[in-house]
C-alpha atoms as a PDB file:
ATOM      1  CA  UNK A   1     -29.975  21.316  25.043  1.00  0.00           C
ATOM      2  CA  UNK A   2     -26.894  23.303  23.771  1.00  0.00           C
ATOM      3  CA  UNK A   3     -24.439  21.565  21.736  1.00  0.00           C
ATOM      4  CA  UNK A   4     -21.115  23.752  21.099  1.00  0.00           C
ATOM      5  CA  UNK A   5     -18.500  22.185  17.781  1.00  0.00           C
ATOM      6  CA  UNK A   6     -14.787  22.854  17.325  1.00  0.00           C
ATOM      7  CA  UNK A   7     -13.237  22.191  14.908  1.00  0.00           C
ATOM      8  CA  UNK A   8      -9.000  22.135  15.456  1.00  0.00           C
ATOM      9  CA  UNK A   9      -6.344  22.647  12.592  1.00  0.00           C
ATOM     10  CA  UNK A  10      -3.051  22.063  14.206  1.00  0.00           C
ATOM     11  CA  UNK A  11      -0.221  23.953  13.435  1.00  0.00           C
ATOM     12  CA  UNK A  12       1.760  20.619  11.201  1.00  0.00           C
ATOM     13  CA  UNK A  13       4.441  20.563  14.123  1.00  0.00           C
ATOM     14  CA  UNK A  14       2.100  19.839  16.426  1.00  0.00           C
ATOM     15  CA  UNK A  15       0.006  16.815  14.497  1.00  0.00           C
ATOM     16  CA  UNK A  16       1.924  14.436  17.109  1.00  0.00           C
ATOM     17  CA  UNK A  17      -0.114  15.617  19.631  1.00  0.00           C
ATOM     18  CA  UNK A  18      -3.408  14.903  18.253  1.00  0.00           C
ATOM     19  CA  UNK A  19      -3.547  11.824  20.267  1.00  0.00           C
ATOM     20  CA  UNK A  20      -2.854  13.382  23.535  1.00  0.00           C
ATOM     21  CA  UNK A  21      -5.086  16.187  22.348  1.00  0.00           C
ATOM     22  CA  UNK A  22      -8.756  13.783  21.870  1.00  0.00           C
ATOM     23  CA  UNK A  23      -7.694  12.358  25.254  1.00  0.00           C
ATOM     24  CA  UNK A  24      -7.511  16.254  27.016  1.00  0.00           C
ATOM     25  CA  UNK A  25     -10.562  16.909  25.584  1.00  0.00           C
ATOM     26  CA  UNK A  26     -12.563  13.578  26.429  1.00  0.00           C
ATOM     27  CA  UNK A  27     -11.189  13.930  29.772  1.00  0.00           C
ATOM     28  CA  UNK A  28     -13.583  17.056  30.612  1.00  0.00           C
ATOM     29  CA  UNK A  29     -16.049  14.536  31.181  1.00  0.00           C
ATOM     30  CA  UNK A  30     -16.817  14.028  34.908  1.00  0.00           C
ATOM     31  CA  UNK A  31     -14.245  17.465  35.953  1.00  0.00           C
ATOM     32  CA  UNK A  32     -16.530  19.758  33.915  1.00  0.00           C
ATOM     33  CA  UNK A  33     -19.930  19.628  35.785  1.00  0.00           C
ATOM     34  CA  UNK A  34     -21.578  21.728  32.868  1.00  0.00           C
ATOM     35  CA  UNK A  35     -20.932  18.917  30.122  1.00  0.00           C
ATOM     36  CA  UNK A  36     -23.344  16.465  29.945  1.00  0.00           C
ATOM     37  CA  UNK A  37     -21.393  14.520  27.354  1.00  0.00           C
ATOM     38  CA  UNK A  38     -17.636  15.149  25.135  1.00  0.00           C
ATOM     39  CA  UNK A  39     -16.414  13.566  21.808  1.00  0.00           C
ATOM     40  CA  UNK A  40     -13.504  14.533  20.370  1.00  0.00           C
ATOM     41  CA  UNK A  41     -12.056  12.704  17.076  1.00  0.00           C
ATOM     42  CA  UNK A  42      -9.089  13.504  14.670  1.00  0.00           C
ATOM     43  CA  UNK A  43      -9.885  13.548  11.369  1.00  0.00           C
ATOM     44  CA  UNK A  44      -8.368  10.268   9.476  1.00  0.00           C
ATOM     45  CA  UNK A  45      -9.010  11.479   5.640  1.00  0.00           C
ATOM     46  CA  UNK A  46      -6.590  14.430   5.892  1.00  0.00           C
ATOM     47  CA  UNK A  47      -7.947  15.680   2.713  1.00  0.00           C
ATOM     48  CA  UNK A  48      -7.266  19.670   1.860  1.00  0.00           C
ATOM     49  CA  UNK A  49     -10.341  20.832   3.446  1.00  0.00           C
ATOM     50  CA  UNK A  50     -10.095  18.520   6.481  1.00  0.00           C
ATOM     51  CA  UNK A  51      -9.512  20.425  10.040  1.00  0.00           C
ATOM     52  CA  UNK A  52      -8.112  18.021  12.009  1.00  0.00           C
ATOM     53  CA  UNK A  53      -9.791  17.401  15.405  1.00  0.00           C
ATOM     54  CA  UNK A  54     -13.779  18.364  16.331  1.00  0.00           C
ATOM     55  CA  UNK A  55     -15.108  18.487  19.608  1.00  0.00           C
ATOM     56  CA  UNK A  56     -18.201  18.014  20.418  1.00  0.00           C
ATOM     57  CA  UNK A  57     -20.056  19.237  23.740  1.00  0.00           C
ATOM     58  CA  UNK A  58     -23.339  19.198  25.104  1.00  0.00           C
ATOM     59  CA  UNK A  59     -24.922  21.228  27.391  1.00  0.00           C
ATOM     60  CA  UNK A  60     -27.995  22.198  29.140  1.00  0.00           C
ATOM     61  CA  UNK A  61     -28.095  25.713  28.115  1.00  0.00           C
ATOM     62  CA  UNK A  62     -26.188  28.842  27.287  1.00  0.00           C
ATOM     63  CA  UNK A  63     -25.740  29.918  30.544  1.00  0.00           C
ATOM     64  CA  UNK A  64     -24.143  26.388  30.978  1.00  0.00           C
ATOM     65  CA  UNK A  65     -21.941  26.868  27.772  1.00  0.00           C
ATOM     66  CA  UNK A  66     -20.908  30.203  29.745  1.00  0.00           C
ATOM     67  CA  UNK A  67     -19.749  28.739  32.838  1.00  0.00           C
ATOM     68  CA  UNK A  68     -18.174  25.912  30.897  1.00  0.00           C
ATOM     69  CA  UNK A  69     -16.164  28.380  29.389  1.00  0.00           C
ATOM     70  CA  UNK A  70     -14.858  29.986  32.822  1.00  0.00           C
ATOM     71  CA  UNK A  71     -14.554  26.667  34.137  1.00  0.00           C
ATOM     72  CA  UNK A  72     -11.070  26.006  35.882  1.00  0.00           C
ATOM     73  CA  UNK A  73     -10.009  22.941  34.577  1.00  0.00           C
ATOM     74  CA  UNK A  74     -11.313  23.797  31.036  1.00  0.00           C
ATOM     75  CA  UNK A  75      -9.746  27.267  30.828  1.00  0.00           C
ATOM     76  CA  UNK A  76      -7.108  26.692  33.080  1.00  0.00           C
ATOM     77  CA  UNK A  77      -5.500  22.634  31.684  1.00  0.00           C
ATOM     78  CA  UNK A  78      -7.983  21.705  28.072  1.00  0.00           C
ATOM     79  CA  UNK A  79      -7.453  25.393  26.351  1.00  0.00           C
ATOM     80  CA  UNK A  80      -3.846  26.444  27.279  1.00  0.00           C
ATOM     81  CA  UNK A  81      -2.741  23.055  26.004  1.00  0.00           C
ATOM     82  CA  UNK A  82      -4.715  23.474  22.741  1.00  0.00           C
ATOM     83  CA  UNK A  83      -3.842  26.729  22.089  1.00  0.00           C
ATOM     84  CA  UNK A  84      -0.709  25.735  22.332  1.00  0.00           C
ATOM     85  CA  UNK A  85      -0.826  23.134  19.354  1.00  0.00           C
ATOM     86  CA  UNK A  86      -3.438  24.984  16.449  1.00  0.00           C
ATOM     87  CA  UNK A  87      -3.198  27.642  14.343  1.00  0.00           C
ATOM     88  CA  UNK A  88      -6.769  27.872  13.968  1.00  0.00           C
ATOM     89  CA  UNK A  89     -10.544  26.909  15.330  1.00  0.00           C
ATOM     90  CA  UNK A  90     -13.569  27.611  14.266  1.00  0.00           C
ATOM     91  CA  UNK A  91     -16.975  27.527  16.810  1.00  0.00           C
ATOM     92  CA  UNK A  92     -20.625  26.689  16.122  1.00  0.00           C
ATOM     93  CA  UNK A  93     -22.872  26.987  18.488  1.00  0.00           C
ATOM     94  CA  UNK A  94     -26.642  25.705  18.160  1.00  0.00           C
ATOM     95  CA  UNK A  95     -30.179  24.268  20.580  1.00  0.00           C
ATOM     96  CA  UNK A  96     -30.407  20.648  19.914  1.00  0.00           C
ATOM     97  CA  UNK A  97     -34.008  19.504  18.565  1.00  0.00           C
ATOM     98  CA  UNK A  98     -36.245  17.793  20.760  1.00  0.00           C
END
């Protein structure tokens, strides 16, 4: 199993949105058939190093992640509304343990 982190640091503008933004992102759940399951969470310490929203995504396997990432309602709704609000991400990308 594939799990695939972002982590979101919006542009300070756009912090408003966070709220809409976990719900986007949850909300790949059951329209995404790659992701087996979604978190999202905005960070609540706000210290200087804090991003301030991770997602989390699991997935059965890079091909999965692949498709995930063509996938219509991800590329075409989740990522043109979030690139909308950040001024920068960063990925990880990693197999789960058994």
């Amino acid at each position: 199993m594939i799990k695939h982190v972002v982590c979101y640091k919006f542009k300070e503008e756009e912090k408003k949105s966070l709220g809409e933004a976990v719900e986007l992102l949850k909300s790949m759940q059951g329209k995404v058939p790659q992701v087996i399951n979604v978190q999202a969470h905005a960070d609540e310490l706000h210290s200087e190093r804090s991003f301030d929203l991770i997602l989390e995504v699991w997935l059965d396997s890079f091909e999965a992640l692949s498709a995930y990432q063509e996938n219509d309602y991800h590329a075409g709704v989740v990522k043109p509304f979030l690139h909308s609000k950040f001024e920068k991400s960063v990925s990880l990308d990693f197999t789960l343990e058994e």
